[in-house]
Each structure stands twice: as structure tokens, then as C-alpha cells.
Protein backbone atom coordinates (compact mmCIF):
# COMPACT_ATOMS: atom_id res chain seq x y z
CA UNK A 1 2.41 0.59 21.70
CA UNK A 2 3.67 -2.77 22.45
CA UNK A 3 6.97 -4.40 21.47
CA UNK A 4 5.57 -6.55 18.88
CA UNK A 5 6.14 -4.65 15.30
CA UNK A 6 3.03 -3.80 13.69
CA UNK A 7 1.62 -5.14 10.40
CA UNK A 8 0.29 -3.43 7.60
CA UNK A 9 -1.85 -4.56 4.24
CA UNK A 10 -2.22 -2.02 1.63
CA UNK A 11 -5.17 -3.35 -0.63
CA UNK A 12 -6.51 -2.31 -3.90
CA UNK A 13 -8.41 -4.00 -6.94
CA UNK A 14 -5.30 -4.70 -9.47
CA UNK A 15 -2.42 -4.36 -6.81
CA UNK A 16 -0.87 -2.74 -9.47
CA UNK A 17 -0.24 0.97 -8.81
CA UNK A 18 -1.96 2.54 -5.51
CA UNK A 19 -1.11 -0.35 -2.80
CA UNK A 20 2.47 -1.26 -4.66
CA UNK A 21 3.54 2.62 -4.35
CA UNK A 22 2.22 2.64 -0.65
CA UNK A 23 4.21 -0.49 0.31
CA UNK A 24 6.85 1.27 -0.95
CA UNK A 25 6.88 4.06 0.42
CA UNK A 26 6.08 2.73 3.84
CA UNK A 27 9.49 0.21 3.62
CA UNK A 28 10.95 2.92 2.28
CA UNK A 29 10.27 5.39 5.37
CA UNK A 30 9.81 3.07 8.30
CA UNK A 31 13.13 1.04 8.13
CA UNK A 32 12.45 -2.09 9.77
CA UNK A 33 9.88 -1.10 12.26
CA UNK A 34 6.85 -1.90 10.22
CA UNK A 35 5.95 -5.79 8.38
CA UNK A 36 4.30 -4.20 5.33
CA UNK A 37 2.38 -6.05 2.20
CA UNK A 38 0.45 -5.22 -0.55
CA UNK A 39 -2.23 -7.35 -2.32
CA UNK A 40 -5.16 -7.04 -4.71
CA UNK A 41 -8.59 -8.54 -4.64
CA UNK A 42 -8.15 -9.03 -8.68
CA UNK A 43 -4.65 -8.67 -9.47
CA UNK A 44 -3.16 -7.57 -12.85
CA UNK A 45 -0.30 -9.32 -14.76
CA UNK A 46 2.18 -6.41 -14.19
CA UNK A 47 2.27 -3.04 -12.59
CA UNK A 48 1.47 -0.03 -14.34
CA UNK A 49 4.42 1.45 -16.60
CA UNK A 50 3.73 4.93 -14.93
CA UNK A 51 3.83 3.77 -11.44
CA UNK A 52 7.06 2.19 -12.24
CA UNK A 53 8.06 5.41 -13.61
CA UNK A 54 6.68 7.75 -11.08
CA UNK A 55 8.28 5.88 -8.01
CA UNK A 56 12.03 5.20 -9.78
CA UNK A 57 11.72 9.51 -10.18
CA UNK A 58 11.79 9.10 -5.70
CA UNK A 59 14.61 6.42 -5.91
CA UNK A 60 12.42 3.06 -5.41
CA UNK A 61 12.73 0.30 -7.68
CA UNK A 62 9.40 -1.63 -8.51
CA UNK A 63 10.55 -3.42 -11.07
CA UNK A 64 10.94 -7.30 -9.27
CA UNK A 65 7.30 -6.24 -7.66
CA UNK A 66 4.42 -8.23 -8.79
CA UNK A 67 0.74 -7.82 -8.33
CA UNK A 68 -0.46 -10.41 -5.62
CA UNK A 69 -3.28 -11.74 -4.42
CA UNK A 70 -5.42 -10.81 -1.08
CA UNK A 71 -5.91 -13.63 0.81
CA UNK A 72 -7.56 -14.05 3.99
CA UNK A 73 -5.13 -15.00 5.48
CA UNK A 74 -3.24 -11.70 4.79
CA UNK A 75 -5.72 -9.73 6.42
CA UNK A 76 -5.87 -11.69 9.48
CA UNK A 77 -2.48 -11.00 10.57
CA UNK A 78 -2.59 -7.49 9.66
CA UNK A 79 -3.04 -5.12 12.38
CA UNK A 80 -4.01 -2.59 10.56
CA UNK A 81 -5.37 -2.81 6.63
CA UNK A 82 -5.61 0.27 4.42
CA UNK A 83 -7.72 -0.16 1.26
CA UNK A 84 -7.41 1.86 -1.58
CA UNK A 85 -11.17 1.26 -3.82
CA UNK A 86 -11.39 -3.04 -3.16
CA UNK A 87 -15.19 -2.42 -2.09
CA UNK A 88 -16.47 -5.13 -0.82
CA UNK A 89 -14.01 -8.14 -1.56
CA UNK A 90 -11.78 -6.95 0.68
CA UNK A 91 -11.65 -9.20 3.76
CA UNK A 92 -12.93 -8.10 6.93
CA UNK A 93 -11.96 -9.06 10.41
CA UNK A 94 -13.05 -7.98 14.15
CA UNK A 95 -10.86 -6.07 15.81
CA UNK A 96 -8.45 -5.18 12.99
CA UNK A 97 -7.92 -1.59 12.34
CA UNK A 98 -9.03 -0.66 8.74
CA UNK A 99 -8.48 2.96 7.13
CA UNK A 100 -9.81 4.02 3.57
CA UNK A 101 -7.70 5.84 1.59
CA UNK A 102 -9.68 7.71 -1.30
CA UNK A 103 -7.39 7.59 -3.74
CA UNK A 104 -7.46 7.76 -7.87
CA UNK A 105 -6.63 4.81 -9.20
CA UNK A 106 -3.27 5.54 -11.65
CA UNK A 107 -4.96 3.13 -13.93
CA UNK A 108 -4.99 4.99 -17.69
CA UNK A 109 -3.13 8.41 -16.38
CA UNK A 110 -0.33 10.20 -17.24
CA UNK A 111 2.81 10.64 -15.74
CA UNK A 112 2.04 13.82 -14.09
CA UNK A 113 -1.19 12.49 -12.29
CA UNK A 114 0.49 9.57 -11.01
CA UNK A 115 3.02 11.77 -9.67
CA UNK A 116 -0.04 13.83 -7.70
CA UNK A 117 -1.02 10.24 -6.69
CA UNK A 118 2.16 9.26 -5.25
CA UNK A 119 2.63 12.38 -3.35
CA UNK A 120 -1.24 12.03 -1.90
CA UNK A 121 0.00 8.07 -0.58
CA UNK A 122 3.61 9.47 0.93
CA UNK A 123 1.55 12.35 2.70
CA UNK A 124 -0.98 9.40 4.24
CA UNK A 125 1.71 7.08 4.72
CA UNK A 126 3.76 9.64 7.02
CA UNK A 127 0.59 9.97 8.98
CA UNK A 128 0.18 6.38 9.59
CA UNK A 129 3.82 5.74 10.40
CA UNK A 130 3.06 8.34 13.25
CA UNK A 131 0.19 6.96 14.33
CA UNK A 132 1.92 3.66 14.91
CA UNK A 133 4.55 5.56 17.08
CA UNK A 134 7.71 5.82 17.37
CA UNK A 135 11.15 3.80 15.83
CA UNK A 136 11.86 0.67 17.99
């Protein structure tokens, strides 16, 4: 891997539960050796209460998040883009890497479920953070 520190969008519709918690998590786990944003092709007003919830239960405060919007122009300096049920608005460019994460959207369940959710993203997100090697 080269010097340069990689880039990661998360990406889901409301950019509201799934690609906050992964952004999260990823901060949360990779220090300072990963640029990581989150974005939504149609962003909500707020996150969702349970995601909130769910992710101050691990110690990470969501609360100053906001949902934002996926621009082009996020994906383009991405090096790698992991989307989380955006379809087909989410951007895509040649020779960016892009990953799929099947994941339930936390959208309209409980507390429990969004728990399952969030331990389903830290699982994928350790993965990734190995795949993109080792601290700098």
C-alpha cells in the first residue's frame, strides 16, 4: 500500500443510520490512518433516534452528525466507496474500488435490531480496515 492514506465513502439512501454508524466505527477503529465520510443519495433531516442510541451504548457520540449529501465529487476522491442499499444514484467512477454491504436499513426498528445492525457494520468494517493494511 502506498504512503498516501486511503479514503473511504460509506453511502446509503437517508445517511441516517447504516453509513453514519459505519463512519463511526471506522474513525473510531482506524485512528488517523483512514479519511472517512458518509453521505446519502436522499438525505433525512436527522439521524435515527435508535442509531443514536445504539452507537452511544459502544461509547460514540452521533449527536453533532448530520445526514449529508452524496456528491460527485465525494465519490471521486474516494478510493474505495461502500454502499449500503443507494441502488443506482450512487455515483460511479472507473477505477474506484466499490464494495456492497447488504445491510437492513435501521429505518422503523427497534433497539435490539439496530444493535444486530451495528454489530454486522463493526464486523465489515474490521475487515476493510485489514484489507487496507496496516497502521502508518
Amino acid at each position: 500500500m502506498s504512503e498516501a492514506i486511503p479514503e473511504v465513502l460509506f453511502v446509503c439512501v437517508h445517511n441516517a443510520g447504516r453509513s453514519q454508524m459505519a463512519a463511526a466505527l471506522l474513525v473510531h477503529h482506524a485512528a488517523d490512518r483512514v479519511v472517512v465520510r458518509s453521505a446519502g443519495s436522499e438525505p433525512a433531516d436527522a439521524l435515527n433516534p435508535a442509531v443514536l442510541q445504539a452507537m452511544a451504548e459502544v461509547g460514540l457520540d452521533l449527536s453533532h452528525e448530520v445526514p449529508k449529501r452524496l456528491t460527485t465529487d465525494m465519490a471521486a476522491t474516494a478510493d474505495v466507496v461502500v454502499t449500503m442499499g443507494c441502488g443506482d444514484s450512487c455515483p460511479v467512477f472507473p477505477g474506484k474500488r466499490y464494495l456492497d454491504w447488504d445491510l437492513d436499513d435501521p429505518l422503523g426498528k427497534s433497539l435490539e435490531e439496530v444493535r444486530q445492525i451495528r454489530g454486522q457494520i463493526d464486523r465489515l468494517v474490521h475487515d476493510l480496515l485489514a484489507e487496507l493494511g496496516p497502521p502508518a
